[in-house]
Protein backbone atom coordinates (compact mmCIF):
# COMPACT_ATOMS: atom_id res chain seq x y z
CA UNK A 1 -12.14 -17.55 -24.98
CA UNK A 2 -8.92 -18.34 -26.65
CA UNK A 3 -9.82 -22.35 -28.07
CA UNK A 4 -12.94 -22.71 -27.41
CA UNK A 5 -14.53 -22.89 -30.76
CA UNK A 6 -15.87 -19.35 -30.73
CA UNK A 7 -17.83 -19.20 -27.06
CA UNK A 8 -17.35 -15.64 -25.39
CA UNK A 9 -17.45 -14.90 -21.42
CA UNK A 10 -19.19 -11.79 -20.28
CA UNK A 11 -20.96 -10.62 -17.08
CA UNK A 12 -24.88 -10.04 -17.54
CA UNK A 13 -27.14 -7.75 -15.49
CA UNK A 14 -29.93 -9.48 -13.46
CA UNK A 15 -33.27 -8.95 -14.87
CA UNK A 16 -34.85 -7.94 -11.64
CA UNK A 17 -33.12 -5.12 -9.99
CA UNK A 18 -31.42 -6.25 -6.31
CA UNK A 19 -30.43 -9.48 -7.68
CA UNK A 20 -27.03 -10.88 -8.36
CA UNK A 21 -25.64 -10.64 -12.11
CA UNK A 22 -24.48 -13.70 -13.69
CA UNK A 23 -21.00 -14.50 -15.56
CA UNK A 24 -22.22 -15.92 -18.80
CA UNK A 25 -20.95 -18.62 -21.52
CA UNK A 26 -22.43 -18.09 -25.15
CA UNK A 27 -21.60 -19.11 -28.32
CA UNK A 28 -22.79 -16.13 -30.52
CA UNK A 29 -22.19 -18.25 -33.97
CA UNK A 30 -25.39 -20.87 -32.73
CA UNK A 31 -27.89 -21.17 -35.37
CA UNK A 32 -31.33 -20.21 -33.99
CA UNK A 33 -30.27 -17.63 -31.29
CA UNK A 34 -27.19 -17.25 -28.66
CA UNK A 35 -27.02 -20.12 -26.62
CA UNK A 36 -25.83 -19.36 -23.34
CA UNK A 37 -25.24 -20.62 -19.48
CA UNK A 38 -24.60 -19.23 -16.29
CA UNK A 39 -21.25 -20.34 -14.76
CA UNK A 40 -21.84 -18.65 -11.64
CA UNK A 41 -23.64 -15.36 -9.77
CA UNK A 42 -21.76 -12.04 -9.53
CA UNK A 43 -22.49 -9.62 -6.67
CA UNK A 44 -21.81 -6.04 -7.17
CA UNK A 45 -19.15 -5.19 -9.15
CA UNK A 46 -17.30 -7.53 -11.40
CA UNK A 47 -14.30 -8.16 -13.43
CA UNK A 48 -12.69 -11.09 -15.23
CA UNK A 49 -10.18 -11.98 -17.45
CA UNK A 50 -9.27 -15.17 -19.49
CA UNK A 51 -5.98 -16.95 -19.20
CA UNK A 52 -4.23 -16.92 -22.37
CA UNK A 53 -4.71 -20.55 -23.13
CA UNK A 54 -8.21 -20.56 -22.35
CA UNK A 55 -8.19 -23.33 -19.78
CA UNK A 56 -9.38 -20.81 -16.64
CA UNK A 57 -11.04 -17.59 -15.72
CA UNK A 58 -10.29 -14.81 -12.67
CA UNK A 59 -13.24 -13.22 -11.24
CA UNK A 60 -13.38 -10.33 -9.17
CA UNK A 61 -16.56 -9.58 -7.29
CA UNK A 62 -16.96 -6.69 -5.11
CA UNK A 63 -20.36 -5.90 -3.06
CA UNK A 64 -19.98 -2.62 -1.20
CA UNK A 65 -23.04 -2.95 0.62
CA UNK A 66 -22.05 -6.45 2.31
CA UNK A 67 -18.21 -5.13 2.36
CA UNK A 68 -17.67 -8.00 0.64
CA UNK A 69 -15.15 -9.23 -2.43
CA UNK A 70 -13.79 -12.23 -3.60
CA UNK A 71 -11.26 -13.16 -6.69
CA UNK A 72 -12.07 -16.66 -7.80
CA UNK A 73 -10.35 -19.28 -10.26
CA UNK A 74 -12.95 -21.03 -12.46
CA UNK A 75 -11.56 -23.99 -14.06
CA UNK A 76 -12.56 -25.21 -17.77
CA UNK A 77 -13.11 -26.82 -19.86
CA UNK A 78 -15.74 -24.44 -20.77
CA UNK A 79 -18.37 -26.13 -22.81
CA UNK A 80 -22.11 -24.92 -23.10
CA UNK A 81 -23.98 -28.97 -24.11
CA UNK A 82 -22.35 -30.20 -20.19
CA UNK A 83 -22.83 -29.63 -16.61
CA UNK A 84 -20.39 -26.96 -15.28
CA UNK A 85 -17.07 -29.33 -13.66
CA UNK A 86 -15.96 -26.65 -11.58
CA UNK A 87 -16.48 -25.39 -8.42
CA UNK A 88 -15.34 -21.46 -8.50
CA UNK A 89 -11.92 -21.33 -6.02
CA UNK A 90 -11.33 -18.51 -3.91
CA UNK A 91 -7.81 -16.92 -4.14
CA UNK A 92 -9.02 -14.04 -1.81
CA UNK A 93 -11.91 -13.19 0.27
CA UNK A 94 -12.97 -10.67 2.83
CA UNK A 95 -13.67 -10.94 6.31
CA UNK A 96 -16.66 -12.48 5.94
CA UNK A 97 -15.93 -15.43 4.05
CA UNK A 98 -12.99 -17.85 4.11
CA UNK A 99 -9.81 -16.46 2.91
CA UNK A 100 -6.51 -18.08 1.66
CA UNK A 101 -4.68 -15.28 2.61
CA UNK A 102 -5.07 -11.91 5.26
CA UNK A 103 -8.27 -10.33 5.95
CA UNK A 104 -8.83 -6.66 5.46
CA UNK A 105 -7.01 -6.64 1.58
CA UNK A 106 -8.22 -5.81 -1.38
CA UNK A 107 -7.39 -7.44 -4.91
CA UNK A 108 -7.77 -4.10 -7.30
CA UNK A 109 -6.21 -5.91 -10.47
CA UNK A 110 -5.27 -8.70 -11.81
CA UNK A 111 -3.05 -10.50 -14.66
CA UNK A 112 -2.65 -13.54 -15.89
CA UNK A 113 1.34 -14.95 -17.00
CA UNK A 114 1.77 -15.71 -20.92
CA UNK A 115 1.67 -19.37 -19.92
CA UNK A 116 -1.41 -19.54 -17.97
CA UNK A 117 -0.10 -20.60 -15.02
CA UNK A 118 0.31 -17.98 -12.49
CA UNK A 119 -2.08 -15.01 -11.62
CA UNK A 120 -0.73 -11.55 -10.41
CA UNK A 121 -2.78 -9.17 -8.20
CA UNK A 122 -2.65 -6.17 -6.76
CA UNK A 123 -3.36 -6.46 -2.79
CA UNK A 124 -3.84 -3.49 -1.06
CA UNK A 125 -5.46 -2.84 2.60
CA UNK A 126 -8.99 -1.58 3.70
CA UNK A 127 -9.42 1.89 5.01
CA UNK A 128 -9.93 0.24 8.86
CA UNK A 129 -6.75 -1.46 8.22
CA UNK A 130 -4.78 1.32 6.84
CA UNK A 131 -6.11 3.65 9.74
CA UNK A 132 -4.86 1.15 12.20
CA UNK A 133 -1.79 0.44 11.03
CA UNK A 134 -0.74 3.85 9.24
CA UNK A 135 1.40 1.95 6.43
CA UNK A 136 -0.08 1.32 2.95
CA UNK A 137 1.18 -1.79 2.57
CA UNK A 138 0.74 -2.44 -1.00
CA UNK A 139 1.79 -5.66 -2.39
CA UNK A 140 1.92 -7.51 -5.81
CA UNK A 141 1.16 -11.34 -4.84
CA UNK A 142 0.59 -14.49 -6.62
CA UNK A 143 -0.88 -18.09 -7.12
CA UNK A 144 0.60 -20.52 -8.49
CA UNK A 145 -2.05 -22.32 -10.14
CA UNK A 146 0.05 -25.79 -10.35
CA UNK A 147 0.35 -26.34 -6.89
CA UNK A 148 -0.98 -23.91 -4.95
CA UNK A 149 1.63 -22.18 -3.59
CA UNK A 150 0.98 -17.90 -2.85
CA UNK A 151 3.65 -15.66 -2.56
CA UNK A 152 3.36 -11.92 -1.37
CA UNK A 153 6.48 -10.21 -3.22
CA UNK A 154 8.11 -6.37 -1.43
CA UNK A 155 5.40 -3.78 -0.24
CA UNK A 156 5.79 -0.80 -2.34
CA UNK A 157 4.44 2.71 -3.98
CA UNK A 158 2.55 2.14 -7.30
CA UNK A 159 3.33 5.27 -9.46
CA UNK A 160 1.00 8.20 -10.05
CA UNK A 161 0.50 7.20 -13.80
CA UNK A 162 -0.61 3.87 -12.93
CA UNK A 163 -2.85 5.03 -9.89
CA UNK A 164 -4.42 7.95 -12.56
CA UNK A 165 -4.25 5.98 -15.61
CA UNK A 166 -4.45 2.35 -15.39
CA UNK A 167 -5.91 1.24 -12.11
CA UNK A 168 -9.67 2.58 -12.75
CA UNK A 169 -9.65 0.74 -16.21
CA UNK A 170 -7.46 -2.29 -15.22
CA UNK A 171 -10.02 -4.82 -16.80
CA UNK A 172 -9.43 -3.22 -20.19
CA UNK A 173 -5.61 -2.82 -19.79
CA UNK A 174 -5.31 -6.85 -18.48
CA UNK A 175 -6.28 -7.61 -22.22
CA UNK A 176 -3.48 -5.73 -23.31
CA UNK A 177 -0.75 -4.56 -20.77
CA UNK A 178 1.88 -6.79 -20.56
CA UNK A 179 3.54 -7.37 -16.83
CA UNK A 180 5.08 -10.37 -17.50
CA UNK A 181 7.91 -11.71 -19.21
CA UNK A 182 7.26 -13.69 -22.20
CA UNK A 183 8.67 -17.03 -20.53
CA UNK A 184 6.57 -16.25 -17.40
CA UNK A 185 9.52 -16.30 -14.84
CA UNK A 186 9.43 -12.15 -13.90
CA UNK A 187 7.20 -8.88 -14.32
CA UNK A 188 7.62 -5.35 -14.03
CA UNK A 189 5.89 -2.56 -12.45
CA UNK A 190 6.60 1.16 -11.99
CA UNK A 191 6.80 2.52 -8.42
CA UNK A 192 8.42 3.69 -5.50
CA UNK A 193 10.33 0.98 -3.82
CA UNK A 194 11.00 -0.25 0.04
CA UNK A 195 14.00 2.17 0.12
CA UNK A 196 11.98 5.06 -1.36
CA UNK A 197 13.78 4.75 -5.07
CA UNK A 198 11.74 5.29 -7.83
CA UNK A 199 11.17 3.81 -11.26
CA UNK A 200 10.68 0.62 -13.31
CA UNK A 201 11.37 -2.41 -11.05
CA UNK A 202 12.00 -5.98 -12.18
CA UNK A 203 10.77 -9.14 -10.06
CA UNK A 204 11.83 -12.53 -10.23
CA UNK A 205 9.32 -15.20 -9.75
CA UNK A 206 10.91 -17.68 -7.20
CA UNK A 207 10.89 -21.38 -7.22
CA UNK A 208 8.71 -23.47 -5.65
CA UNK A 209 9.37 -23.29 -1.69
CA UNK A 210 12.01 -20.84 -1.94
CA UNK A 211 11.73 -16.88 -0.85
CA UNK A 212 11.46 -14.46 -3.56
CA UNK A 213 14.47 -11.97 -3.99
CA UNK A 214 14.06 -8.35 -3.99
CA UNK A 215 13.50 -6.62 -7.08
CA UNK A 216 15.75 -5.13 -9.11
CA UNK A 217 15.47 -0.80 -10.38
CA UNK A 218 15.82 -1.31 -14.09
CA UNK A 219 14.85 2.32 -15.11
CA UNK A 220 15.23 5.19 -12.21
CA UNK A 221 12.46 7.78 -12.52
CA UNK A 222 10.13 6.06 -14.93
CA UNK A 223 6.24 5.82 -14.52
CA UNK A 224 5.30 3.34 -16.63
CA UNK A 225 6.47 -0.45 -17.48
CA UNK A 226 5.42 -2.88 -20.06
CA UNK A 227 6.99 -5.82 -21.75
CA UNK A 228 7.66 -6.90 -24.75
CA UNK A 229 6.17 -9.39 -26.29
CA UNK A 230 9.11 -11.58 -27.14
């Protein structure tokens, strides 16, 4: 965890099969063993990543048995000496639980912007939903972490590279892949568009209350996007 002193963040199997794992805080460099805490229980399968600064963690949680998933916002400090301040927030849940946003989606990844403010996801529908509505309906959305606000940017196509390549190993590409701009303000993906063009695409992040513009085709035909770092 980026200025924390050294403490890590990983996701540790129950010791007794059936039971829920736990997302861990440790500091390895402890004298006299790895002192560690649980910051709270993971169902099924899980996936994190740390915001850049250090200052909050996404969790996805997915238990195919209960048809259940959540992706939560823990909130640090993260210390291991003091009671846990934070009560995990959910960003988006599944039918059975509370959601912020539309039932029936799925989160399938995740990024955090360069300035730790704003998390990206993925959203796309169930298989009950799809069937009844016959359109995929794949979105990129967002939380603003400042004030709340959620936006749901155009539906569109992800390309076959990042369905093939990226998507089943998203957790290990979010510590690497950029999508974002460096000043946090637009990312790119690589898709098929509303109007069926393909390629690169550009999207503006909009101000608060206003709603967001379409994006813009920066490279037609492309399968991949990533940007630079400055």
């Amino acid at each position: 965890i980026p200025k924390s002193g050294g403490l890590v963040v990983f996701v540790e199997a129950a010791s007794t099969p059936g039971q829920p794992q736990d997302l861990v805080l440790a500091d390895p460099s402890s004298l006299g063993g790895v002192r560690k805490r649980s910051l709270m229980e993971c169902e099924g399968f899980s996936a994190l990543a740390v915001s850049p600064d250090g200052s909050k963690i996404a969790v996805l949680t997915r238990n195919k048995k209960r048809l259940q998933e959540q992706l939560s916002i823990l909130e640090g400090p993260f210390e291991i000496d003091e009671d846990w301040p934070s009560t995990p927030e959910a960003v988006q849940t599944s039918p059975s639980k509370e959601s912020l946003f539309e039932t029936n989606r799925r989160a399938v990844v995740f990024f955090w912007s360069p300035d730790s403010t704003k998390l990206l996801w993925l959203s796309i529908p169930e298989k009950d939903d799809f069937a009844r509505t016959g359109k995929p309906d794949i979105f990129w959305e967002m939380l603003d972490t400042r004030n709340g606000k959620q936006v749901r940017f155009e539906a569109h196509l992800p390309s076959a590279m990042f369905l093939a390549s990226y998507l089943p190993f998203f957790d290990q590409y979010a510590l690497s892949q950029r999508m974002w701009s460096p000043d946090s303000d637009k990312f790119c993906y690589a898709g098929r568009g509303s109007g069926g063009e393909e390629g690169v695409w550009v999207q503006d992040v909009p101000k608060p209350g206003i709603d967001p513009k379409p994006p813009t085709l920066v490279v037609p035909g492309a399968q991949a996007a990533s940007w630079s770092p400055c």
